[in-house]
N, C-alpha and C. Protein backbone atom coordinates (compact mmCIF):
# COMPACT_ATOMS: atom_id res chain seq x y z
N UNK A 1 7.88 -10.34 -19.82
CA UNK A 1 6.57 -10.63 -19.25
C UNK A 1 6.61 -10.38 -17.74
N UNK A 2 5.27 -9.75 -17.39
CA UNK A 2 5.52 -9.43 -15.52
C UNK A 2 4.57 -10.49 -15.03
N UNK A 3 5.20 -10.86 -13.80
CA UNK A 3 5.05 -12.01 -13.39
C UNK A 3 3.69 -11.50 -12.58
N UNK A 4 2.49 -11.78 -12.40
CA UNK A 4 1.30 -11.77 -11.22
C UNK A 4 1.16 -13.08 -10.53
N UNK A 5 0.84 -12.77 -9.15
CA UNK A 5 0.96 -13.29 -7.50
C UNK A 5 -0.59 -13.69 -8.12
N UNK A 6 -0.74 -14.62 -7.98
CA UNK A 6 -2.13 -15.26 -7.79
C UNK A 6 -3.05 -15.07 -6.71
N UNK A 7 -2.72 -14.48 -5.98
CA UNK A 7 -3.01 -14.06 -4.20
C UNK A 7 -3.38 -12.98 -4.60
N UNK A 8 -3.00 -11.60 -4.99
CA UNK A 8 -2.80 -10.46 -4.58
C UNK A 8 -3.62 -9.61 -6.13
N UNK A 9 -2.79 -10.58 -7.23
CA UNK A 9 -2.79 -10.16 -8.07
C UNK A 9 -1.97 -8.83 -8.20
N UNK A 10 -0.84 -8.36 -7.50
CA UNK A 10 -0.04 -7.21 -8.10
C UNK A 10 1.01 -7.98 -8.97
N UNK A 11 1.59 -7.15 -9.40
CA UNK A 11 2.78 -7.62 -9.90
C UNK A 11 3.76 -7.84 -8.96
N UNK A 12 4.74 -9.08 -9.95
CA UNK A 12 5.98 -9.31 -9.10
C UNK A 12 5.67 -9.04 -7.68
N UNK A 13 4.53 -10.00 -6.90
CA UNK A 13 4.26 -9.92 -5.34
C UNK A 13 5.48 -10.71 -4.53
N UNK A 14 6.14 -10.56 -3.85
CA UNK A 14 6.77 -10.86 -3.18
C UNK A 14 6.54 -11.31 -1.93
N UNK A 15 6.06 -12.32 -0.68
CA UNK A 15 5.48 -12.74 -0.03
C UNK A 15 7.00 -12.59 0.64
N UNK A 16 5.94 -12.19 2.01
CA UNK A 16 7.22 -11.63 3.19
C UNK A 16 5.90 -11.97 4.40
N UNK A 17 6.70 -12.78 5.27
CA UNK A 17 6.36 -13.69 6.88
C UNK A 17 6.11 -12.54 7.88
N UNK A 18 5.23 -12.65 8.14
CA UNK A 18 5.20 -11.40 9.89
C UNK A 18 5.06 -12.07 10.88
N UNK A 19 5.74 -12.13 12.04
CA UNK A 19 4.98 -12.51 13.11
C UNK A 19 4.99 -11.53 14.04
N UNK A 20 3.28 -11.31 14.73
CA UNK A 20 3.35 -10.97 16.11
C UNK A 20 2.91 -11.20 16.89
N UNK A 21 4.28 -10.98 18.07
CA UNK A 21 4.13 -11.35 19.54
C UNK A 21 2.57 -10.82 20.21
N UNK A 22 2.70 -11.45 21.71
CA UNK A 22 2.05 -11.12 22.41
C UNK A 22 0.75 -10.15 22.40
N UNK A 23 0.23 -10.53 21.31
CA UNK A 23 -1.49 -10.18 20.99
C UNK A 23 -2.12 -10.36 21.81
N UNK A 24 -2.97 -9.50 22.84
CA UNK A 24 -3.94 -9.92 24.00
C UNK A 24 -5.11 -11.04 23.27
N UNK A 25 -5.63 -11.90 24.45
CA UNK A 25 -6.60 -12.98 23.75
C UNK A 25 -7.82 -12.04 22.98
N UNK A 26 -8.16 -11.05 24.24
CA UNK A 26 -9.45 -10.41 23.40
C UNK A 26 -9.50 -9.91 22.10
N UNK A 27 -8.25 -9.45 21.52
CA UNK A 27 -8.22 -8.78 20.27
C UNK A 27 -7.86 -9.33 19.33
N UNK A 28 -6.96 -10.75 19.83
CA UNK A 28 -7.10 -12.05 18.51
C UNK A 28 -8.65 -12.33 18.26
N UNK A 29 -9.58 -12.71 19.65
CA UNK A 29 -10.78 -12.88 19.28
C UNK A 29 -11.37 -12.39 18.41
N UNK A 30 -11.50 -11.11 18.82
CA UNK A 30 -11.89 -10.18 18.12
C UNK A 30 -11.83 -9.42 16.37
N UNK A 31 -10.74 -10.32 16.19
CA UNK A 31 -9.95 -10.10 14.57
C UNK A 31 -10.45 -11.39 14.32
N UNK A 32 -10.71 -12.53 14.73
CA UNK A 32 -10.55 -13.79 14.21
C UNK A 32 -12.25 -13.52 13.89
N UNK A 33 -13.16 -13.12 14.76
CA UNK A 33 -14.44 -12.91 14.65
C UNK A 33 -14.92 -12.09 13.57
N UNK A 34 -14.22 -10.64 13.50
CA UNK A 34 -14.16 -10.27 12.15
C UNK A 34 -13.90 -10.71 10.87
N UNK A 35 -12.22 -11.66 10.94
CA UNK A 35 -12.67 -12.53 9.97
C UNK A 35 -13.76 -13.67 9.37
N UNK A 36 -14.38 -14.24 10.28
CA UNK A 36 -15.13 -14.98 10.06
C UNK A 36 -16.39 -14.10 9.36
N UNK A 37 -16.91 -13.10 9.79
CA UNK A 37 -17.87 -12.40 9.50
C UNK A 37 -17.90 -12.32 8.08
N UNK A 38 -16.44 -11.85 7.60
CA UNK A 38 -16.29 -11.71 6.62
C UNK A 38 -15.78 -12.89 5.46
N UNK A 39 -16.10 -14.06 6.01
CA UNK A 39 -15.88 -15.16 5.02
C UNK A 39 -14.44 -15.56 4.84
N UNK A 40 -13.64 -14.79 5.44
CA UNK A 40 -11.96 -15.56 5.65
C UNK A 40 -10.90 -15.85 6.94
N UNK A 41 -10.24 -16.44 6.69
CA UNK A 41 -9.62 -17.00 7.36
C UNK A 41 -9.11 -15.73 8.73
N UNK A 42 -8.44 -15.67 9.82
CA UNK A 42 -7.84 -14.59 10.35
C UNK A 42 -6.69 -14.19 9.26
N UNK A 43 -5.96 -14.92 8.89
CA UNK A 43 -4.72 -14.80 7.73
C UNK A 43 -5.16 -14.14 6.74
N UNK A 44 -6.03 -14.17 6.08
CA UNK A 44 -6.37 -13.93 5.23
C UNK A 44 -7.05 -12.35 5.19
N UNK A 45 -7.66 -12.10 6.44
CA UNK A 45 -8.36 -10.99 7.17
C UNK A 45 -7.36 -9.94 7.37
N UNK A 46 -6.34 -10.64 8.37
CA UNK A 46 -5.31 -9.61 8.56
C UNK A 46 -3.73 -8.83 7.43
N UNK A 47 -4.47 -10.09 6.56
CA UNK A 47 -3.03 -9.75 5.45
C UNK A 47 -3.85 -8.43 4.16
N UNK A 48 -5.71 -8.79 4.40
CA UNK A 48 -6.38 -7.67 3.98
C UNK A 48 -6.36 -6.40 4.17
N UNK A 49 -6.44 -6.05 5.59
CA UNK A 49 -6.15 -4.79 6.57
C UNK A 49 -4.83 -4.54 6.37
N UNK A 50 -3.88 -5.19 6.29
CA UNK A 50 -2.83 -4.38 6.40
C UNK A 50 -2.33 -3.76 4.96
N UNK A 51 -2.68 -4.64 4.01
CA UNK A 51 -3.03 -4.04 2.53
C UNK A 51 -3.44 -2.41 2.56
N UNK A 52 -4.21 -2.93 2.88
CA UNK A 52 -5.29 -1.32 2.86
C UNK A 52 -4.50 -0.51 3.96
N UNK A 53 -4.32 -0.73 4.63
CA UNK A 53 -3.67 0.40 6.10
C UNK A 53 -2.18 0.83 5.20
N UNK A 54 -1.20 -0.21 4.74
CA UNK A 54 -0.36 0.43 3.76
C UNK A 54 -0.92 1.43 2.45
N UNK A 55 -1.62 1.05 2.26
CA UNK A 55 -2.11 1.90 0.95
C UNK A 55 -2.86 3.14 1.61
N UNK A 56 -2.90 3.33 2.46
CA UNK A 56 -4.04 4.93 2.94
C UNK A 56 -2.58 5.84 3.86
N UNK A 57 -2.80 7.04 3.34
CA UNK A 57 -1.29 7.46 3.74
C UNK A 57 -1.70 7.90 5.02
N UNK A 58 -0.19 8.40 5.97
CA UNK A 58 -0.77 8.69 6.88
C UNK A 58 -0.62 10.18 7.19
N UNK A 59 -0.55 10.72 8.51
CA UNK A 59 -1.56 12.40 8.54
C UNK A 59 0.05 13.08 8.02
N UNK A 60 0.63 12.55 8.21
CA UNK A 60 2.04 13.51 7.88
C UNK A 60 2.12 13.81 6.48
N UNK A 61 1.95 12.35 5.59
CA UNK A 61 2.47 12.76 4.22
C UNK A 61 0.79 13.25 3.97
N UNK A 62 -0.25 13.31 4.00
CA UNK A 62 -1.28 13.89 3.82
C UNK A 62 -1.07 15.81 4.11
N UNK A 63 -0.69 15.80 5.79
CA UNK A 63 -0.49 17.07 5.57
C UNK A 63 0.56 17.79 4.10
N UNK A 64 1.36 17.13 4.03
CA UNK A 64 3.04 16.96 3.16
C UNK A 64 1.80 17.54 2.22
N UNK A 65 1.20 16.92 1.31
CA UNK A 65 0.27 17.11 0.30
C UNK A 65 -0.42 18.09 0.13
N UNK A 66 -1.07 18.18 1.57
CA UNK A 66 -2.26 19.74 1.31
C UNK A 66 -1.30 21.15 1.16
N UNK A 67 0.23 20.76 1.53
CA UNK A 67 0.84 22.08 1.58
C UNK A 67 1.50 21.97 0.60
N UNK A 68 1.53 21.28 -0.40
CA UNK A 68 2.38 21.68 -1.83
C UNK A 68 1.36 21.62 -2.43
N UNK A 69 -0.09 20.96 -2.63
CA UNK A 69 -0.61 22.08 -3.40
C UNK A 69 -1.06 23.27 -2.97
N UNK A 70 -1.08 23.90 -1.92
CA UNK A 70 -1.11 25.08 -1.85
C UNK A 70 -0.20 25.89 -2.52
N UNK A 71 1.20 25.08 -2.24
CA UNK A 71 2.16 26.09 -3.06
C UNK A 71 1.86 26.07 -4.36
N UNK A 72 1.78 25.00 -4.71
CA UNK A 72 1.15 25.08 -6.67
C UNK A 72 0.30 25.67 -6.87
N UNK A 73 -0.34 26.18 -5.77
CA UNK A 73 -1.80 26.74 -6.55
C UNK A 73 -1.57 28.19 -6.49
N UNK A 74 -0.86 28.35 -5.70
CA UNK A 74 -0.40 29.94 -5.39
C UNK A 74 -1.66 30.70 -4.39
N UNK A 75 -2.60 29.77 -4.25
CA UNK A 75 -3.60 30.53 -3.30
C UNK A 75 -3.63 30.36 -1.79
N UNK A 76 -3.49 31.23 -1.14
CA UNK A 76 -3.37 31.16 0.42
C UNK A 76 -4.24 31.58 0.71
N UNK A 77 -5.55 30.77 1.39
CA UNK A 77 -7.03 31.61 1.93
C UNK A 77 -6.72 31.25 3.49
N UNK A 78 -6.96 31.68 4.33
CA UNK A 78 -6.89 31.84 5.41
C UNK A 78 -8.32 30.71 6.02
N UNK A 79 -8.49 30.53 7.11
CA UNK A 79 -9.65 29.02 7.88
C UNK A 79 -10.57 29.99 7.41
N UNK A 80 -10.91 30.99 8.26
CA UNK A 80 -12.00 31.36 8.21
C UNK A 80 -12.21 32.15 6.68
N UNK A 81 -11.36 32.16 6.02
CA UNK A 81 -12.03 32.84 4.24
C UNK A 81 -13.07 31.57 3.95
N UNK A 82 -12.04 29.96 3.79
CA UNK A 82 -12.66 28.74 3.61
C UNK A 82 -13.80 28.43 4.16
N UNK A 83 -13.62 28.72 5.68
CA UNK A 83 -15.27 28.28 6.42
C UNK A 83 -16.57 29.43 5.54
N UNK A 84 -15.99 30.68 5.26
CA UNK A 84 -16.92 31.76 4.76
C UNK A 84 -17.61 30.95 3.41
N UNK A 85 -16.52 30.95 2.36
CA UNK A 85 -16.94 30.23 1.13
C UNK A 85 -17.36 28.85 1.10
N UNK A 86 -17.38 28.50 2.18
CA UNK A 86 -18.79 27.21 2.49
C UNK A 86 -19.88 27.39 2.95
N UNK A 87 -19.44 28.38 3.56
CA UNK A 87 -20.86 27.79 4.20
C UNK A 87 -21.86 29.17 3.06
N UNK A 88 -21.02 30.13 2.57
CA UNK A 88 -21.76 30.85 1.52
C UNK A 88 -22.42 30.04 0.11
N UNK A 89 -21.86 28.63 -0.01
CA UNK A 89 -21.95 27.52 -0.84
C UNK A 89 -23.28 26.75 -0.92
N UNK A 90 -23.69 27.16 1.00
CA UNK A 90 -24.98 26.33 1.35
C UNK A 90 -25.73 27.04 1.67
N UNK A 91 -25.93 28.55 1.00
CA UNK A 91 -27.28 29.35 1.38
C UNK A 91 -28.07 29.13 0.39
């Protein structure tokens, strides 16, 4: 049986402590205000965002991506073939 985090709801969640230093006042404000907006706690706000900021990749492994499927696809169009077959898309 797999165990689910009542929090998170993933599996087998594992709860791990962060702390950080020296946060300027304005931008605690500013997160704490967002949380509120949004009906939770700052804790609760910031353990949201960072959820999501882990889960959205970043420009490296994204680029990593657009260039193997290129290789899988075997098609190499050049910017401007792509800009052509768009904007030929929207006549």
């Amino acid at each position: 049986m797999i165990a689910i985090c009542g929090d998170c709801m993933h599996n087998a969640c594992v709860a791990t402590s962060i702390t950080i230093r020296n946060v300027p006042d304005e931008t605690r404000d500013e997160l704490a205000a967002r949380a509120a907006r949004s009906g939770r706690s700052l804790q609760e706000y910031l353990r949201g965002e960072m959820i999501e900021l882990a889960g959205t990749p970043d420009i490296d492994t994204l680029a990593a991506r657009v260039e193997a499927r290129k290789r899988a696809s075997g098609l190499m169009l050049s910017s401007e073939k792509i800009i052509e077959l768009r904007d030929a898309g929207r006549r």
